[in-house]
C-alpha atoms as a PDB file:
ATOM      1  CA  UNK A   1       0.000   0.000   0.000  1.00  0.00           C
ATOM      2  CA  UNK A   2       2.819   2.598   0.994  1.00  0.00           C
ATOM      3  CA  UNK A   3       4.861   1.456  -2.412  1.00  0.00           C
ATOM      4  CA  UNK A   4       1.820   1.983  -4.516  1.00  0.00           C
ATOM      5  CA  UNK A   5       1.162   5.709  -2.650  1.00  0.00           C
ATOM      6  CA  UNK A   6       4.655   6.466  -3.146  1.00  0.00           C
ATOM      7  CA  UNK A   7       4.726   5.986  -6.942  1.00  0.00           C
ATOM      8  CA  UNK A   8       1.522   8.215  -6.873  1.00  0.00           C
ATOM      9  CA  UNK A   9       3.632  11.208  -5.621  1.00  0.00           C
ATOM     10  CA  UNK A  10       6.531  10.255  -7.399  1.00  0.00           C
ATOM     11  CA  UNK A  11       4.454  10.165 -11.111  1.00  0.00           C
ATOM     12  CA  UNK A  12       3.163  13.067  -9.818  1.00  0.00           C
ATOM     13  CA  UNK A  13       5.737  15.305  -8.898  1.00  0.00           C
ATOM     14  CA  UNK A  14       7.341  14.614 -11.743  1.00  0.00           C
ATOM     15  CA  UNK A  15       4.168  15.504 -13.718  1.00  0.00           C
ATOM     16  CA  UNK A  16       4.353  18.564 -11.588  1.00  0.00           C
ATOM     17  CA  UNK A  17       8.173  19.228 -12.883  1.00  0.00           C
ATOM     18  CA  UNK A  18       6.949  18.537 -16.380  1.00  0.00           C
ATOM     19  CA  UNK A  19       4.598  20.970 -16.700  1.00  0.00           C
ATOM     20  CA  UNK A  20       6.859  23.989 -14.782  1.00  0.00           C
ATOM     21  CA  UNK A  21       9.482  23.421 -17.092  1.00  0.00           C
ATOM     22  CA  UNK A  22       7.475  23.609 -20.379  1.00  0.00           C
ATOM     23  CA  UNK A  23       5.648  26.628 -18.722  1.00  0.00           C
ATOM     24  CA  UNK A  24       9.135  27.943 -18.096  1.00  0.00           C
ATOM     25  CA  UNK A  25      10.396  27.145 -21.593  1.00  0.00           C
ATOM     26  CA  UNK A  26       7.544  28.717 -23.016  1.00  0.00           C
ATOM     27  CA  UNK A  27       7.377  31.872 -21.049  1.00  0.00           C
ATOM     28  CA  UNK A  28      11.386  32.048 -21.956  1.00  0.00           C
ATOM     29  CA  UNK A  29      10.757  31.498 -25.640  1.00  0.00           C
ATOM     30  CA  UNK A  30       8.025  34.223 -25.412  1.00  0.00           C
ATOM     31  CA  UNK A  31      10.229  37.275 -24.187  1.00  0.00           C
ATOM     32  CA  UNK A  32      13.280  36.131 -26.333  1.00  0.00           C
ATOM     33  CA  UNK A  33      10.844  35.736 -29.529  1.00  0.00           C
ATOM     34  CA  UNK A  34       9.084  39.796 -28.941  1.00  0.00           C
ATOM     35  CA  UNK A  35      12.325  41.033 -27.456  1.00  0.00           C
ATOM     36  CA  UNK A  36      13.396  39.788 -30.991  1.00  0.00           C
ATOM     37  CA  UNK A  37      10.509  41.388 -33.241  1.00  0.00           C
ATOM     38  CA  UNK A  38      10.690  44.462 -31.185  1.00  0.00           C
ATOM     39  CA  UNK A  39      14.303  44.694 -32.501  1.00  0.00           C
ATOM     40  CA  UNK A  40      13.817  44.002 -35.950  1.00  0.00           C
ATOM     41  CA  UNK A  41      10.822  45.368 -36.752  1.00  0.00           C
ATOM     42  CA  UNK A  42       9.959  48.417 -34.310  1.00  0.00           C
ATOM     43  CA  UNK A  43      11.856  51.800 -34.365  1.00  0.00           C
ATOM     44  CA  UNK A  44      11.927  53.053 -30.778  1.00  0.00           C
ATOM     45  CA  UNK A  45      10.644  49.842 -28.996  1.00  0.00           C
ATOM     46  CA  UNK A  46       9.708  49.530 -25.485  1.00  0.00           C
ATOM     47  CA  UNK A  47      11.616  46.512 -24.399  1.00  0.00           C
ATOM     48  CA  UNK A  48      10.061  46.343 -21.091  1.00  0.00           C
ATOM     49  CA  UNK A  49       7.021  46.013 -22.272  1.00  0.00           C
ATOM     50  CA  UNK A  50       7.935  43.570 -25.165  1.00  0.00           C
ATOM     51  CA  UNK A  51       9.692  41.084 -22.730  1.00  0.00           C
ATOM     52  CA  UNK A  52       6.483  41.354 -20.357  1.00  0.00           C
ATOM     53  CA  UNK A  53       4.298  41.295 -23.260  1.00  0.00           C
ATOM     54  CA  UNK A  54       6.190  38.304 -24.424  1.00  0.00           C
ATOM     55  CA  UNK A  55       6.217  36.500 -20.921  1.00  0.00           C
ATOM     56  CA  UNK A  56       2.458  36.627 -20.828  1.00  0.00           C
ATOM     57  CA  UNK A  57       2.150  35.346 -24.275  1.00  0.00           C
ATOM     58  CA  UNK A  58       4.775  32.692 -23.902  1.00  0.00           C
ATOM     59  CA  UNK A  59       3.250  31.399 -20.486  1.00  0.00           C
ATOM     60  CA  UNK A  60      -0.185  31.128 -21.609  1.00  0.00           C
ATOM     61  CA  UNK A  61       0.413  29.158 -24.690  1.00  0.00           C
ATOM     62  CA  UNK A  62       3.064  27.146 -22.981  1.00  0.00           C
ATOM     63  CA  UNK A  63       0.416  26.502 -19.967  1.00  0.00           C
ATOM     64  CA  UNK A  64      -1.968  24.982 -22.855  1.00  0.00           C
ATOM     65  CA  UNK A  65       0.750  22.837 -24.216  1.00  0.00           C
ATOM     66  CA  UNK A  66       1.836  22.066 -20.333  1.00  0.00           C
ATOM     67  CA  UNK A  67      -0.063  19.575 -19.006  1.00  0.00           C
ATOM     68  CA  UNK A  68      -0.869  17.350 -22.124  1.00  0.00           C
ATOM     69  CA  UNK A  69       3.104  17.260 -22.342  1.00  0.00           C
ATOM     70  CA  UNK A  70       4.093  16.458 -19.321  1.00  0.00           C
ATOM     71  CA  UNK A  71       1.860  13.269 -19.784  1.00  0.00           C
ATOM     72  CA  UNK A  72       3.536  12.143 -22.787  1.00  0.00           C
ATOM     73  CA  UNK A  73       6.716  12.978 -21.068  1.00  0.00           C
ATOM     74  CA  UNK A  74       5.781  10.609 -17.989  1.00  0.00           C
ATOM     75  CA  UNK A  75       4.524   8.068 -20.243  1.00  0.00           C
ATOM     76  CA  UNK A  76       8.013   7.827 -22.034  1.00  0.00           C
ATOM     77  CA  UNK A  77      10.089   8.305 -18.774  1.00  0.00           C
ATOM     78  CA  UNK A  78       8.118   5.455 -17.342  1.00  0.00           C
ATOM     79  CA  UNK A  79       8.091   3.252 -19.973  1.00  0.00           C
ATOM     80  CA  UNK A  80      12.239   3.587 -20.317  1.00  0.00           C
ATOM     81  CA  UNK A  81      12.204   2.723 -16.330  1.00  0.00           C
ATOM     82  CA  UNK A  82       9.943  -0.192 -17.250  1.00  0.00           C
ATOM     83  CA  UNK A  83      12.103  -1.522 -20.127  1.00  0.00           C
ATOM     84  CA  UNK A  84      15.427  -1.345 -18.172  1.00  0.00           C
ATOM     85  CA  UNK A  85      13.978  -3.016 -14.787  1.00  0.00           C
ATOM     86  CA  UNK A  86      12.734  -5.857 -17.144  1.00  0.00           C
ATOM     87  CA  UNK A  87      16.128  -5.595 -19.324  1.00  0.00           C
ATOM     88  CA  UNK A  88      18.273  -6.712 -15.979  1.00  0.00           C
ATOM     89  CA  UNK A  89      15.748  -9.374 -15.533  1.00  0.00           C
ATOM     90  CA  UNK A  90      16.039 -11.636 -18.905  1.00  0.00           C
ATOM     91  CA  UNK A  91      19.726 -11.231 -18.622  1.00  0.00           C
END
């Protein structure tokens, strides 16, 4: 029973983890991306506002990518462990 409750917060913690770091990524990607265009393409830009503008931008379209990720990123990490602990086994 405890071994079965501790994978639970272990698969999801690592869910948790998942989803920060594609939120983080995405939020990242968002200021460097309009600090970028505001560089280009604008004369006198406002880079505080860009790289905020960005951030919010960035965030929210990482937060809809976040959470579907992190599952297929579980699935694969678990699936790896699963495939090594049975690896040691037939050998």
């Amino acid at each position: 029973m405890l071994n079965i409750l501790g994978q639970i917060i272990r698969w999801l913690l690592t869910w948790v983890y998942f989803v920060l770091l594609v939120c983080f990524l995405g939020a990242l990607f968002g200021v460097i991306s309009h600090m970028l265009f505001g560089l280009f393409f604008l004369d006198a830009p406002d880079y505080g506002y860009l790289a905020s503008f960005g951030f919010s931008n960035g965030l929210r379209y990482g937060g809809v990518w976040a959470g579907g990720m992190a599952i297929v990123l579980c699935v694969i990490r678990a699936r790896k462990e699963y495939l090594q602990k049975h690896a040691d086994s037939e050998q």
